[in-house]
Protein backbone atom coordinates (compact mmCIF):
# COMPACT_ATOMS: atom_id res chain seq x y z
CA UNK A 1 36.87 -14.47 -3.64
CA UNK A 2 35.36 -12.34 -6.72
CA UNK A 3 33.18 -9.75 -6.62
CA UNK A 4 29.87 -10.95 -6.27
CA UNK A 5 27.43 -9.31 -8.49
CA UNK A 6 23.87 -8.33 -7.38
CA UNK A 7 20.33 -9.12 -9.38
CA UNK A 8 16.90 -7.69 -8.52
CA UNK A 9 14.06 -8.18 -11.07
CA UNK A 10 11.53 -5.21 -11.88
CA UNK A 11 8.26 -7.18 -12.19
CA UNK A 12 5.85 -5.29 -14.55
CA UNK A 13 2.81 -6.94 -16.12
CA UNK A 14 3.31 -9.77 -18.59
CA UNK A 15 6.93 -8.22 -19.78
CA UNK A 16 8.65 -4.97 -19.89
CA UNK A 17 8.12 -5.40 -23.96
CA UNK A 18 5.37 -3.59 -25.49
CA UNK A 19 4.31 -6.15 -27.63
CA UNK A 20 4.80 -9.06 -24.65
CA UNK A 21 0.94 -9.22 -24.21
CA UNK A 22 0.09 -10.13 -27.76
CA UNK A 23 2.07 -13.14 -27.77
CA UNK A 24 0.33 -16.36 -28.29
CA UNK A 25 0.96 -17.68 -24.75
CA UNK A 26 0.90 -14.16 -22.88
CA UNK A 27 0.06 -13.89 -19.29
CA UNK A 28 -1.77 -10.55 -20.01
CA UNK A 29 -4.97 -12.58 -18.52
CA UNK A 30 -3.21 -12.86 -15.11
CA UNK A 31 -2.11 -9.74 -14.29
CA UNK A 32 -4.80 -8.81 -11.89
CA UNK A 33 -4.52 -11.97 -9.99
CA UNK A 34 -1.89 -11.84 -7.15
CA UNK A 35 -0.51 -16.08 -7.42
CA UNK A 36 1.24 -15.00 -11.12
CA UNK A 37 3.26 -12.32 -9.05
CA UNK A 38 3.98 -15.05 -6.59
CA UNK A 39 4.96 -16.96 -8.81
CA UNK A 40 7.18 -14.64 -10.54
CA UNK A 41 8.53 -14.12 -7.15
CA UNK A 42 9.41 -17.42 -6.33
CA UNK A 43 10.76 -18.01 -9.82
CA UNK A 44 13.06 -14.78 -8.58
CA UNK A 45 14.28 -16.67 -5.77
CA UNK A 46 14.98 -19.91 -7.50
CA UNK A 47 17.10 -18.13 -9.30
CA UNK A 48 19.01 -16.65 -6.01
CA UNK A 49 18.33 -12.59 -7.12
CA UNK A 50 18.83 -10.73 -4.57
CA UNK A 51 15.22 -9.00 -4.99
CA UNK A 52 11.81 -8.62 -6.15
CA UNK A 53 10.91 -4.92 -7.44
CA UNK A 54 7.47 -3.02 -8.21
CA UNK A 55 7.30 0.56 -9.42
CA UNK A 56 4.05 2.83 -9.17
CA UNK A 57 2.11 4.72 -10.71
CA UNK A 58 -0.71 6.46 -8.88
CA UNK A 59 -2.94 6.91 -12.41
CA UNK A 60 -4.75 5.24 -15.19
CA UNK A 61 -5.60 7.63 -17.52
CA UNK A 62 -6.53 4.74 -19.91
CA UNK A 63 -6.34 6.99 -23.15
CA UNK A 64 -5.99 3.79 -25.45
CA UNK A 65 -7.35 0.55 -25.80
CA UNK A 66 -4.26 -1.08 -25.39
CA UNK A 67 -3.40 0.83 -22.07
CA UNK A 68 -1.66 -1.56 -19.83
CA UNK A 69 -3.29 -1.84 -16.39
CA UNK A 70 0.33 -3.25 -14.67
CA UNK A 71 -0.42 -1.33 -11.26
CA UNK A 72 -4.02 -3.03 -10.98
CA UNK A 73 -2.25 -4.38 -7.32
CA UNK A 74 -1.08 -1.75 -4.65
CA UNK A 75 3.11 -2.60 -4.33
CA UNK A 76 2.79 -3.19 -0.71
CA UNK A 77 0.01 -5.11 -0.75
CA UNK A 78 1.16 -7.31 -3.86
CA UNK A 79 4.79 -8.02 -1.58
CA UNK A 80 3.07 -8.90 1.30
CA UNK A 81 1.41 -11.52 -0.41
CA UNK A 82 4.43 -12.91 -2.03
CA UNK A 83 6.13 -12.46 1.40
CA UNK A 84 4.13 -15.47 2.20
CA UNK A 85 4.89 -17.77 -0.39
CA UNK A 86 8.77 -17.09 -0.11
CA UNK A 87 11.60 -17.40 2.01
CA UNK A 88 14.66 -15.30 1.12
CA UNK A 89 14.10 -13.10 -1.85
CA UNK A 90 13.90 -9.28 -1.11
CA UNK A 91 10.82 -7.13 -1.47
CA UNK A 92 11.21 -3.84 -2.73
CA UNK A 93 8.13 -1.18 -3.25
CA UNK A 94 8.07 2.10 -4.70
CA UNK A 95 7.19 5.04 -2.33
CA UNK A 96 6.21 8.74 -3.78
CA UNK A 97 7.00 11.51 -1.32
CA UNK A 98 5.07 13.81 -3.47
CA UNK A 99 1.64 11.84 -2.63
CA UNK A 100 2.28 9.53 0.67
CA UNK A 101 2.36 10.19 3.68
CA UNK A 102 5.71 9.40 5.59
CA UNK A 103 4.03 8.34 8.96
CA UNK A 104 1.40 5.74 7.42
CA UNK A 105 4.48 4.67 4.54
CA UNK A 106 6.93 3.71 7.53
CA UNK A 107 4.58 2.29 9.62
CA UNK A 108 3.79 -0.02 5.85
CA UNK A 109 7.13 -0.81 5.07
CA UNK A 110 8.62 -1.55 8.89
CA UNK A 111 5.62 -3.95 9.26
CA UNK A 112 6.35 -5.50 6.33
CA UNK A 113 9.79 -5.66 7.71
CA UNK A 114 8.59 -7.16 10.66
CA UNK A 115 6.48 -10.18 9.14
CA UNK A 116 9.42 -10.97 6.72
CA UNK A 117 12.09 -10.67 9.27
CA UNK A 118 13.97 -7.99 7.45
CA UNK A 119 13.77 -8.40 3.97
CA UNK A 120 12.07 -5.36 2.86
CA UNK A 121 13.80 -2.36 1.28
CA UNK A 122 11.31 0.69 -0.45
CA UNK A 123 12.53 3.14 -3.75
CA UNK A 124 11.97 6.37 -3.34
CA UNK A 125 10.27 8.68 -6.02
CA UNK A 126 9.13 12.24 -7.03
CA UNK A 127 6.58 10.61 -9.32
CA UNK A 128 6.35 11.78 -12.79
CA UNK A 129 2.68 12.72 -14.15
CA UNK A 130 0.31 15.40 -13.40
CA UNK A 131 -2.47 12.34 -13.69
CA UNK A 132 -1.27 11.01 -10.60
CA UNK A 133 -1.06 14.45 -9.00
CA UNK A 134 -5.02 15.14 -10.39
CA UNK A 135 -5.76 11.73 -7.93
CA UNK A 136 -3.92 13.49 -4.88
CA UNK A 137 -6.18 16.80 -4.60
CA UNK A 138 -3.31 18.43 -7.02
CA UNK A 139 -4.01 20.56 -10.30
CA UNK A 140 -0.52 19.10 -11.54
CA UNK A 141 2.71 18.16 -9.99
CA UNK A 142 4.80 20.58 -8.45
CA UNK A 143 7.90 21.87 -10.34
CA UNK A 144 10.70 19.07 -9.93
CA UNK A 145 12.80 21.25 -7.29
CA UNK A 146 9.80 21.35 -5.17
CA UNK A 147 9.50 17.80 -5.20
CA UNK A 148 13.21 16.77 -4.43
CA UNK A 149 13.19 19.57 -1.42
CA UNK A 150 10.32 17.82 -0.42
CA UNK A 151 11.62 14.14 -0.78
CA UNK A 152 14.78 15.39 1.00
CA UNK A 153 12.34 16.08 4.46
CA UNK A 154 10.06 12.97 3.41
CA UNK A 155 13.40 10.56 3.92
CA UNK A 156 14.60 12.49 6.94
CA UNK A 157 11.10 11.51 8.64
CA UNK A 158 11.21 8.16 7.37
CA UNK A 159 14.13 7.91 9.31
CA UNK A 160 13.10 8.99 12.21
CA UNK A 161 10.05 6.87 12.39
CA UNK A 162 12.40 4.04 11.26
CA UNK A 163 14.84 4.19 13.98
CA UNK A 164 12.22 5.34 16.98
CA UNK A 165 12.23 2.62 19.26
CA UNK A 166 13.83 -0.61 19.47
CA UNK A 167 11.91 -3.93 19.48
CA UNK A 168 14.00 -4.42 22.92
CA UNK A 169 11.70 -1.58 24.64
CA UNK A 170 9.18 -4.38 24.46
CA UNK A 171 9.50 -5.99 28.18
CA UNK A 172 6.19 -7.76 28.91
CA UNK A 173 5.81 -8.68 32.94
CA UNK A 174 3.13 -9.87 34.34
CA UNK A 175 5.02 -9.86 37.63
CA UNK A 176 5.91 -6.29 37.89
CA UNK A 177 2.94 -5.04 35.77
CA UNK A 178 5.58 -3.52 32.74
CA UNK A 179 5.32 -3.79 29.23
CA UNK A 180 7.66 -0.92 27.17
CA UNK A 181 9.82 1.09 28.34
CA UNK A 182 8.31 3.98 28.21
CA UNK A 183 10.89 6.31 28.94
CA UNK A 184 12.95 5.29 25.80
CA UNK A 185 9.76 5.78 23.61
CA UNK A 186 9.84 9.40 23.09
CA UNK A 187 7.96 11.80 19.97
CA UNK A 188 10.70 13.38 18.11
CA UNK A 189 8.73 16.61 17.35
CA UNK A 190 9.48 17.15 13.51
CA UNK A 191 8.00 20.46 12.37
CA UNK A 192 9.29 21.13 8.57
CA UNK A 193 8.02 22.91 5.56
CA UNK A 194 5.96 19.59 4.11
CA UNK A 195 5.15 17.62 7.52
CA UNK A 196 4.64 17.58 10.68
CA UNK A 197 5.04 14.53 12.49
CA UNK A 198 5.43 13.39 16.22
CA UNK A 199 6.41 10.40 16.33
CA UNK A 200 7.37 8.32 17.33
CA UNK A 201 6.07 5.47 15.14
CA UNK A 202 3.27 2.51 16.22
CA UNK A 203 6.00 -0.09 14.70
CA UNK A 204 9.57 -1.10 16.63
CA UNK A 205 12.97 -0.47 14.57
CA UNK A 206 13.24 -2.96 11.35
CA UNK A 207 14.62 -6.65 12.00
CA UNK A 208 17.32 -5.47 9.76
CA UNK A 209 17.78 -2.15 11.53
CA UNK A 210 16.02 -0.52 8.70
CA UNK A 211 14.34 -1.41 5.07
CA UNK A 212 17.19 -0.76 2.73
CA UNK A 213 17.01 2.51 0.87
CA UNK A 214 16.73 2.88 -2.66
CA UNK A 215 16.79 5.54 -5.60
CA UNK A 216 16.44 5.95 -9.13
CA UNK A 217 16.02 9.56 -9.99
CA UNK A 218 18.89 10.90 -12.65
CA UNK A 219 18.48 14.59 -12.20
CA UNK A 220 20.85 16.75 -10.28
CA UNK A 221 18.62 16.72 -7.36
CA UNK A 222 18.14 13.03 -7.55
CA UNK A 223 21.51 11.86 -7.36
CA UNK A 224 21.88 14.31 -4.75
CA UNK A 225 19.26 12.88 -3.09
CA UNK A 226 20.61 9.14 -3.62
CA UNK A 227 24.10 10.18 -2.38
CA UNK A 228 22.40 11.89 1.01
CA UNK A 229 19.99 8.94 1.74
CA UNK A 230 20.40 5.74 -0.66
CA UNK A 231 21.88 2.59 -0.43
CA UNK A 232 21.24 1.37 -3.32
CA UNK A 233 20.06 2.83 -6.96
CA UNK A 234 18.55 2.26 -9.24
CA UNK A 235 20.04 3.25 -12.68
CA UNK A 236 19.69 3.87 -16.64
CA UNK A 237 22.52 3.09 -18.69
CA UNK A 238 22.20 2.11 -22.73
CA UNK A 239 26.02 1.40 -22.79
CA UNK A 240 29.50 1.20 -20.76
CA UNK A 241 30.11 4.94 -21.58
CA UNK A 242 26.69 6.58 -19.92
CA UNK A 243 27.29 3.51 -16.99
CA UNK A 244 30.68 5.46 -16.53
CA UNK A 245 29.16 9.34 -16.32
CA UNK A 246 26.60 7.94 -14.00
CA UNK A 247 29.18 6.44 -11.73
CA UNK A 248 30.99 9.46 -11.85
CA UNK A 249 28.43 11.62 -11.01
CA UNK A 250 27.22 9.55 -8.35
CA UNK A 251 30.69 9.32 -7.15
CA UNK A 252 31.04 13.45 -6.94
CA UNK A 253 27.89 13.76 -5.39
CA UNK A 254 28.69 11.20 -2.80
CA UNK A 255 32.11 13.28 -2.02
CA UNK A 256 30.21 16.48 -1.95
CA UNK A 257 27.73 15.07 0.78
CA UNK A 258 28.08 15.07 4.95
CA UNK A 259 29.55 11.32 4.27
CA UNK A 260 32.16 11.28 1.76
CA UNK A 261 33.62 8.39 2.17
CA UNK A 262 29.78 5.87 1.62
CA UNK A 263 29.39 3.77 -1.15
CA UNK A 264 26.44 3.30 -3.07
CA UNK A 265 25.36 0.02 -4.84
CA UNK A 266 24.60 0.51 -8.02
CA UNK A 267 22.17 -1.60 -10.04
CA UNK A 268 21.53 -0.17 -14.19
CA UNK A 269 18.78 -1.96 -15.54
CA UNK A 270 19.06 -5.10 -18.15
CA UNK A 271 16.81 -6.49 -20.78
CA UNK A 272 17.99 -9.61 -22.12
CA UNK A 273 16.98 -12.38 -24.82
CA UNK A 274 19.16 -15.38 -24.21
CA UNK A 275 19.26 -18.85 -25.77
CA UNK A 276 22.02 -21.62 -26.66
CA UNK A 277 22.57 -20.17 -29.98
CA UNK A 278 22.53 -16.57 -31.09
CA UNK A 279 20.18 -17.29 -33.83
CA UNK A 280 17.40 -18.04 -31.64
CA UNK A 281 18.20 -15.30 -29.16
CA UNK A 282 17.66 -12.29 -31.63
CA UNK A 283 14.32 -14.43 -33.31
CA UNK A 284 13.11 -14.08 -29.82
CA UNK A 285 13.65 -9.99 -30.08
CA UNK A 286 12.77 -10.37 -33.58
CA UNK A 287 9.37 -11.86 -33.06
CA UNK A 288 8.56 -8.92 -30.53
CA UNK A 289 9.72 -5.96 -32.56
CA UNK A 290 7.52 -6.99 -35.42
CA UNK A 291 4.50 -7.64 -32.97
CA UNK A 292 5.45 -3.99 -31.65
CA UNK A 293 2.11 -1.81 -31.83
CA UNK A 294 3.72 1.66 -33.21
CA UNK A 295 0.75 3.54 -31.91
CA UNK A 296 2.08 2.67 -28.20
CA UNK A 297 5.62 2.75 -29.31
CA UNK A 298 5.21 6.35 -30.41
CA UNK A 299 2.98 7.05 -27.31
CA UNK A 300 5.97 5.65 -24.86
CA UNK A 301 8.57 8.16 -27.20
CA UNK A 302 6.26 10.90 -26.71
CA UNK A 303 6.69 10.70 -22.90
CA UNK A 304 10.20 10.50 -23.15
CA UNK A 305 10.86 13.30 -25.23
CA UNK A 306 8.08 15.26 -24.11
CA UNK A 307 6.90 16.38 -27.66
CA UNK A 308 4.46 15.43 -30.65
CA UNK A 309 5.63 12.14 -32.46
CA UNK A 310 2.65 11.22 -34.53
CA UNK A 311 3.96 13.02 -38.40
CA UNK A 312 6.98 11.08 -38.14
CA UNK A 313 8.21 9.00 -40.91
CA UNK A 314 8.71 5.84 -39.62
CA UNK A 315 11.56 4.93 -42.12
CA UNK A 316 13.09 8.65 -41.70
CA UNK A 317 16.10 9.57 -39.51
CA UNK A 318 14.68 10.69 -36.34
CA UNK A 319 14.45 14.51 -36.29
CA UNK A 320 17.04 16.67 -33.98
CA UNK A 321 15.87 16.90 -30.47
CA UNK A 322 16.58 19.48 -28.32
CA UNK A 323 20.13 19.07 -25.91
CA UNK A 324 19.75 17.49 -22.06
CA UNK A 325 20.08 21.44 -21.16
CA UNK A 326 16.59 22.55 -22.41
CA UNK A 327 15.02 19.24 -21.44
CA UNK A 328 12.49 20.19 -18.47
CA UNK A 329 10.65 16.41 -18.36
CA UNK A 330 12.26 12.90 -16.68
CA UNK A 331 15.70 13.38 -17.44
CA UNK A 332 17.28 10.56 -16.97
CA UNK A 333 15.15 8.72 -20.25
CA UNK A 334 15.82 11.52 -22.42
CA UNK A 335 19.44 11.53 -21.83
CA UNK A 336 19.27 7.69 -22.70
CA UNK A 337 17.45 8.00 -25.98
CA UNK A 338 19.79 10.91 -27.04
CA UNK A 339 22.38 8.35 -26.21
CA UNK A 340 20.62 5.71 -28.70
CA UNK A 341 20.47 8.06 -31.31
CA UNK A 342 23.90 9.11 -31.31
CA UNK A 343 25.06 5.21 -30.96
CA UNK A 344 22.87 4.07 -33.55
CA UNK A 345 21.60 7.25 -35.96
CA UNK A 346 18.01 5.18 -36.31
CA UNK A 347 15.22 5.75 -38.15
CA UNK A 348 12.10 6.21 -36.05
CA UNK A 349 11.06 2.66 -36.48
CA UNK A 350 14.59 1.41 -35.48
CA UNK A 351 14.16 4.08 -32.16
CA UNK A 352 10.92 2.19 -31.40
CA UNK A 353 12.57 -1.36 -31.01
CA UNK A 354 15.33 0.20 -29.40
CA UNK A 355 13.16 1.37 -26.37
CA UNK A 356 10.24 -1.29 -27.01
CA UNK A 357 11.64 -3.19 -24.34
CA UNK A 358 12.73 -0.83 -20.96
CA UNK A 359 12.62 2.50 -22.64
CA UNK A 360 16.56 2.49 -23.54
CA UNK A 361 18.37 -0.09 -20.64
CA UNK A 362 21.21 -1.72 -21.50
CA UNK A 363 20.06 -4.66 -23.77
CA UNK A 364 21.52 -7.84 -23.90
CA UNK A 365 20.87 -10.66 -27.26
CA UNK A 366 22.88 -13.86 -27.32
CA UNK A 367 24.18 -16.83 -25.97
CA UNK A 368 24.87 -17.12 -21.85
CA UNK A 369 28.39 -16.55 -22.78
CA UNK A 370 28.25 -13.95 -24.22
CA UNK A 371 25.74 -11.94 -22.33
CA UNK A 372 27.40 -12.88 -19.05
CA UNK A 373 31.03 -11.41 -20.77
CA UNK A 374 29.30 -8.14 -21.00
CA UNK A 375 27.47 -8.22 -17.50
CA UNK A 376 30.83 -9.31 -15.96
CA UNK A 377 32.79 -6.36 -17.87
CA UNK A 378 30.39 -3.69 -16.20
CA UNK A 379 31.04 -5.42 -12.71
CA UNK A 380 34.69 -5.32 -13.49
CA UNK A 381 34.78 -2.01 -14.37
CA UNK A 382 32.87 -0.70 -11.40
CA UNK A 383 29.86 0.58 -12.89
CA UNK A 384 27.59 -1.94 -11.79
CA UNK A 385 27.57 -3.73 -8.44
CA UNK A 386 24.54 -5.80 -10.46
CA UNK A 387 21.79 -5.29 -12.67
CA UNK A 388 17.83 -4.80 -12.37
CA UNK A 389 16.31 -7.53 -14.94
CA UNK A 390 13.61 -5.90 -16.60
CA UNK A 391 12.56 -9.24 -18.56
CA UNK A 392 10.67 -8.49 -22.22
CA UNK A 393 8.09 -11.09 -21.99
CA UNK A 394 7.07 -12.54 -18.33
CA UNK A 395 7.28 -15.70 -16.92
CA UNK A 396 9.45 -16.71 -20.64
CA UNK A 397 12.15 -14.13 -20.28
CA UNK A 398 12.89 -14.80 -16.73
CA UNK A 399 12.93 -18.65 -16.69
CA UNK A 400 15.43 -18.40 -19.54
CA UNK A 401 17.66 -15.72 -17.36
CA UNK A 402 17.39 -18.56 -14.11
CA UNK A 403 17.76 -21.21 -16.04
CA UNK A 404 20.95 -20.45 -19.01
CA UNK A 405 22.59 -17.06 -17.52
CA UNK A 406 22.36 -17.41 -13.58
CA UNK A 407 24.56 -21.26 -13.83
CA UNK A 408 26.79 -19.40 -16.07
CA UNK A 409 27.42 -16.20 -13.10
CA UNK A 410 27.65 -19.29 -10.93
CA UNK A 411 29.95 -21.35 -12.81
CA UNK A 412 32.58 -18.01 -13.29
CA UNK A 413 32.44 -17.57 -9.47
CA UNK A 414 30.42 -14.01 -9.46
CA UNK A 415 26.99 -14.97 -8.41
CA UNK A 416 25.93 -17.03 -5.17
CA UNK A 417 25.22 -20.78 -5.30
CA UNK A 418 22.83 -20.34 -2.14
CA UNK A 419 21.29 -17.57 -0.14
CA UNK A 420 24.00 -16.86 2.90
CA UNK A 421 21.67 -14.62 4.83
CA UNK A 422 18.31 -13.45 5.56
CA UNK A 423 17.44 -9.93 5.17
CA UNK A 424 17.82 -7.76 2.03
CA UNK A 425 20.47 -6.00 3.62
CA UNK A 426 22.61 -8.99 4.33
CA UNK A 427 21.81 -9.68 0.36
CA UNK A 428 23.21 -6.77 -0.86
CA UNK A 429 26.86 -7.10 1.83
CA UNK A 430 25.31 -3.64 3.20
CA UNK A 431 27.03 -2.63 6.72
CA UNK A 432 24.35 -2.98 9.57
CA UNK A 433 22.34 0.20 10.74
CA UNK A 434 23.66 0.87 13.97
């Protein structure tokens, strides 16, 4: 049998394209209303992906008119809802250590667990913004090793509240008066630099013996943290040569940890525009880019970069950034649109449609054929277990991707014809917790 390949979907307004929400038949109008994500979820598992995904962000500064309110729903409470409109599909939420607390986000995600029977896995973040930090008590985030020592401890508890009791210390008898077993429910006492927790936890061990683990952080201390506690990750890759240094990094990390010999699944993300014909597929891209409010565009470089892009010349070469080594902001983006620039040499307009869509993921414009040739190559060469779809323009780009690329992963053998299991882990051919 061939290597299966893996797809999750990273559901994010009406489209991970900046000008998505001033197309003509947009969904910007139903963002705030929970049956368009369940929809978009049951689309998802139509199409057989292996998961639904939500990021987070804990602000909304709303410095522009055109700010996009895409976090108007809390993750957890937007996947429990589409937990009851679907079956199969995974449901994956994004978790900040810097800001949560790990007894109350356990107790969240196992009994989410529990009402899905095991299909729940959660992504673990630093966070990114001193706006989110301003919401938390904070005058700004902490410096970035703060926050990885600190996610270290958070997944440690998290653990330990995961695997505190089993659902098999329930014993209800009337007869003899017993419900738990008490004596194999004890607190395990954690006392660390950022918490202090008891335990153990309110909620039994996951149906799936625990939500699956996820990361997406690029950094030293991210991978580092991915290779001590992931199972999966989530990854930035423009092209088949930064998929590679990922891989191997990942890889050395992973060697250099207390369990050598684990592997990681690893998912890059993927923007595509697919039709029957090329032709249409990049006058799909095409009718975006020139949509593409530059104001935002330059606002979404800005972040990246971490500097002033507003005197730009548009039409100019972009101006020499500073190398990865002096960069102090998210790490992972900048090293992606340093990659674009060296691929491409762009002018600053050409930069903005580059990222419009994703901020710099490997993009994909063409016929099934010949997107699926490239997605299969990246399985093939081991850089990619599967990809996160981050679709430009939502529901369009997604019921395109279900309905032209998925028959053709099907038809060369990679991708599943039917679900084969239940939980996310199961999904993903992970080895059971024991």
């Amino acid at each position: 049998m061939k290597k299966q390949l893996h797809l999750g979907i990273l559901l994010y307004g009406c489209g991970h394209h900046q000008a998505a929400w001033m197309m003509p038949d947009s969904s910007i109008e139903q963002i705030g209303d929970v049956a368009y994500y369940q929809s978009l979820a049951q689309l998802s598992e139509k199409g057989l992906f292996d998961a639904v995904f939500f990021a987070d962000n804990q602000s909304f500064p709303a410095q522009r008119d055109s700010e996009m309110p895409a976090f108007w729903l809390d993750p957890i409470v937007n996947l429990t809802a589409i937990s009851q409109v679907t079956e199969r599909v995974g449901l994956v939420s994004t978790i900040s250590s810097t800001f949560s607390n790990p007894f109350t986000a356990a107790r969240q995600l196992l009994s989410l667990d529990h009402v899905t029977n095991g299909r729940v896995g959660w992504n673990l973040v630093t966070s990114m913004t001193d706006w989110e930090a301003n919401n938390h008590g904070m005058d700004g985030l902490p410096p970035h090793a703060e926050r990885y020592k600190k996610a270290d401890e958070f997944a440690h508890v998290m653990n330990a509240l995961f695997d505190s009791w089993e659902t098999d210390d329930f014993v209800p008898n009337r007869k003899d008066g017993t419900i738990i077993r008490s004596e194999r429910i004890e607190p395990f006492h954690h006392e660390g630099e950022h918490f202090r927790v008891k335990g153990p936890s309110t909620t039994p061990r996951s149906p799936q013996g625990r939500p699956v683990a996820m990361q997406a952080g690029a950094s030293a201390p991210g991978v580092a943290l991915a290779a001590k506690y992931a199972e999966a990750v989530y990854s930035v890759s423009w092209n088949l040569k930064q998929a590679k240094a990922f891989r191997a990094r990942l890889d050395e990390a992973i060697r250099a940890s207390d369990r050598p010999n684990r592997t990681l699944k690893v998912l890059p993300g993927l923007v595509t525009y697919v039709a029957k014909t090329r032709e249409e597929a990049w006058a799909k891209k095409r009718e975006l880019d020139e949509t593409l409010p530059v104001a935002d565009a330059l606002a979404q470089l800005e972040f990246f970069i971490q500097q002033d892009c507003s005197n730009w010349a548009l039409d100019e070469k972009v101006p020499e950034l500073p190398p990865v080594e002096e960069f102090t902001g998210p790490i992972g983006r900048y090293e992606t649109v340093l990659e674009i620039i060296k691929d491409t040499d762009p002018t600053v307009r050409e930069l903005l449609g580059y990222l419009s869509a994703g901020g710099g993921h490997l993009t994909l414009i063409g016929t099934p054929e010949e997107i699926v040739d490239e997605m299969e190559r990246w399985l093939k060469e081991g850089v990619a277990d599967g990809f996160n779809l981050m679709p430009p323009v939502l529901p369009n780009s997604l019921e395109d991707f279900v309905e032209l690329i998925v028959p053709e992963l099907q038809r060369r053998g990679i991708f599943r014809t039917a679900y084969e299991g239940h939980t996310f882990r199961e999904h993903l051919g992970l080895d059971p917790i024991s």
